[in-house]
Protein backbone atom coordinates (compact mmCIF):
# COMPACT_ATOMS: atom_id res chain seq x y z
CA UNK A 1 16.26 -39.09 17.74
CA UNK A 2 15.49 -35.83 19.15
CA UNK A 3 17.79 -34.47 21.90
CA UNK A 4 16.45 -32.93 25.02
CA UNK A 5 17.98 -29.66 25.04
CA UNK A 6 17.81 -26.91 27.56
CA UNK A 7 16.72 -24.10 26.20
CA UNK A 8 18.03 -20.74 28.41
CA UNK A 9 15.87 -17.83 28.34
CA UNK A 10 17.34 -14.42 26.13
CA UNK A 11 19.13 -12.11 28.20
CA UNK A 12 18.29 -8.50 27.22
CA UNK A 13 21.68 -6.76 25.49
CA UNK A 14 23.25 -4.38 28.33
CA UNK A 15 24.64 -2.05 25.28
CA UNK A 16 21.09 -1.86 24.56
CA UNK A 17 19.79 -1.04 28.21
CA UNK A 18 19.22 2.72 28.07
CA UNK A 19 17.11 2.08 25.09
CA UNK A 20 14.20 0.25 27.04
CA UNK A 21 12.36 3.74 28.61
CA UNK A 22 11.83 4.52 25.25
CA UNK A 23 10.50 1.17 24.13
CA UNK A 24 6.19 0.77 23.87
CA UNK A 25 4.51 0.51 26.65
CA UNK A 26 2.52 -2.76 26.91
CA UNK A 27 -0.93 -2.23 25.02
CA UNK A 28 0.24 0.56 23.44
CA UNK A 29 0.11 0.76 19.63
CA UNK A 30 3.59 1.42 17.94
CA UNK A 31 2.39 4.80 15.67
CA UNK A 32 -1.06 5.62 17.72
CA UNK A 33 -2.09 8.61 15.80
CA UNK A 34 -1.15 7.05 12.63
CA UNK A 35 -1.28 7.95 8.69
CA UNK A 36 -4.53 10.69 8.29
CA UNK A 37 -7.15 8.83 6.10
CA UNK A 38 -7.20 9.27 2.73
CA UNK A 39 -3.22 11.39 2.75
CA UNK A 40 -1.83 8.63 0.53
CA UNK A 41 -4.66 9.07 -2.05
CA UNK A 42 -4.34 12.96 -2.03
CA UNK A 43 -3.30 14.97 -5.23
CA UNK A 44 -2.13 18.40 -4.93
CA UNK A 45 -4.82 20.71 -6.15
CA UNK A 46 -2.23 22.17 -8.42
CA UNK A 47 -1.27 19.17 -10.33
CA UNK A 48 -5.16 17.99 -10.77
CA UNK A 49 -5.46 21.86 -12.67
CA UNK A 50 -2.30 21.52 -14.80
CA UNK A 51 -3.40 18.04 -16.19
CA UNK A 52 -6.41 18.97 -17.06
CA UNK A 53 -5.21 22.28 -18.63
CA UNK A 54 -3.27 19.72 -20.61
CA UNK A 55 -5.67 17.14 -21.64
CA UNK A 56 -8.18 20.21 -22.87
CA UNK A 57 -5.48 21.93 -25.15
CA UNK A 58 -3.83 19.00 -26.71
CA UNK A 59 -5.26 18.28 -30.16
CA UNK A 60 -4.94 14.18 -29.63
CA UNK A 61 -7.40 13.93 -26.92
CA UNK A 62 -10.82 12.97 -28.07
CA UNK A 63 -13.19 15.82 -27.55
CA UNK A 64 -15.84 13.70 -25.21
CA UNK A 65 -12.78 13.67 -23.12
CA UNK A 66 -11.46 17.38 -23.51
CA UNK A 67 -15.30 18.29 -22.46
CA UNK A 68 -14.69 15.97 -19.01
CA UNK A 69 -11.97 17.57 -18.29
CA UNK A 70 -13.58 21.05 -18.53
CA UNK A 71 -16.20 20.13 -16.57
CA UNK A 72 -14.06 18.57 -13.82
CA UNK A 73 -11.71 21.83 -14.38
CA UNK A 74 -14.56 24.20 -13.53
CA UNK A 75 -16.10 21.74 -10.21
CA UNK A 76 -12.10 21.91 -9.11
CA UNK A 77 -12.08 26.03 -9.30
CA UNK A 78 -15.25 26.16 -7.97
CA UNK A 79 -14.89 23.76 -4.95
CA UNK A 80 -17.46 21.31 -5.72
């Protein structure tokens, strides 16, 4: 059998009062400008160049693929 409790509503934490002016505003979003689009995808420009400086002079990489990376080498230096 359930019992009919009384349930009291939360009072706020006083240790945590001078917090509250710099709690959200109602309606506001909590990070409003957010992450940029597309930052979490972005590879630095110099680390793009050095692997494909690597994949064209190693000797295991099959040369359909060393001929990619050339291509995508140059469109990188040129700004394609």
């Amino acid at each position: 059998m359930p019992r009919n409790r009384k349930v009291r509503a939360k009072k706020p934490d006083p240790r945590y009062r001078h917090l509250r002016r710099f709690q959200f505003k109602k309606g506001q979003s909590g990070n409003p400008k957010g992450r940029p689009k597309g930052s979490r995808n972005k590879v630095s420009h110099r680390t793009a160049m050095d692997t494909l400086v690597k994949l064209i002079h190693s000797k295991r990489t099959p040369a359909a693929l060393q001929l990619k990376a050339a291509e995508t080498f140059i469109k990188l230096a040129v700004g394609w």
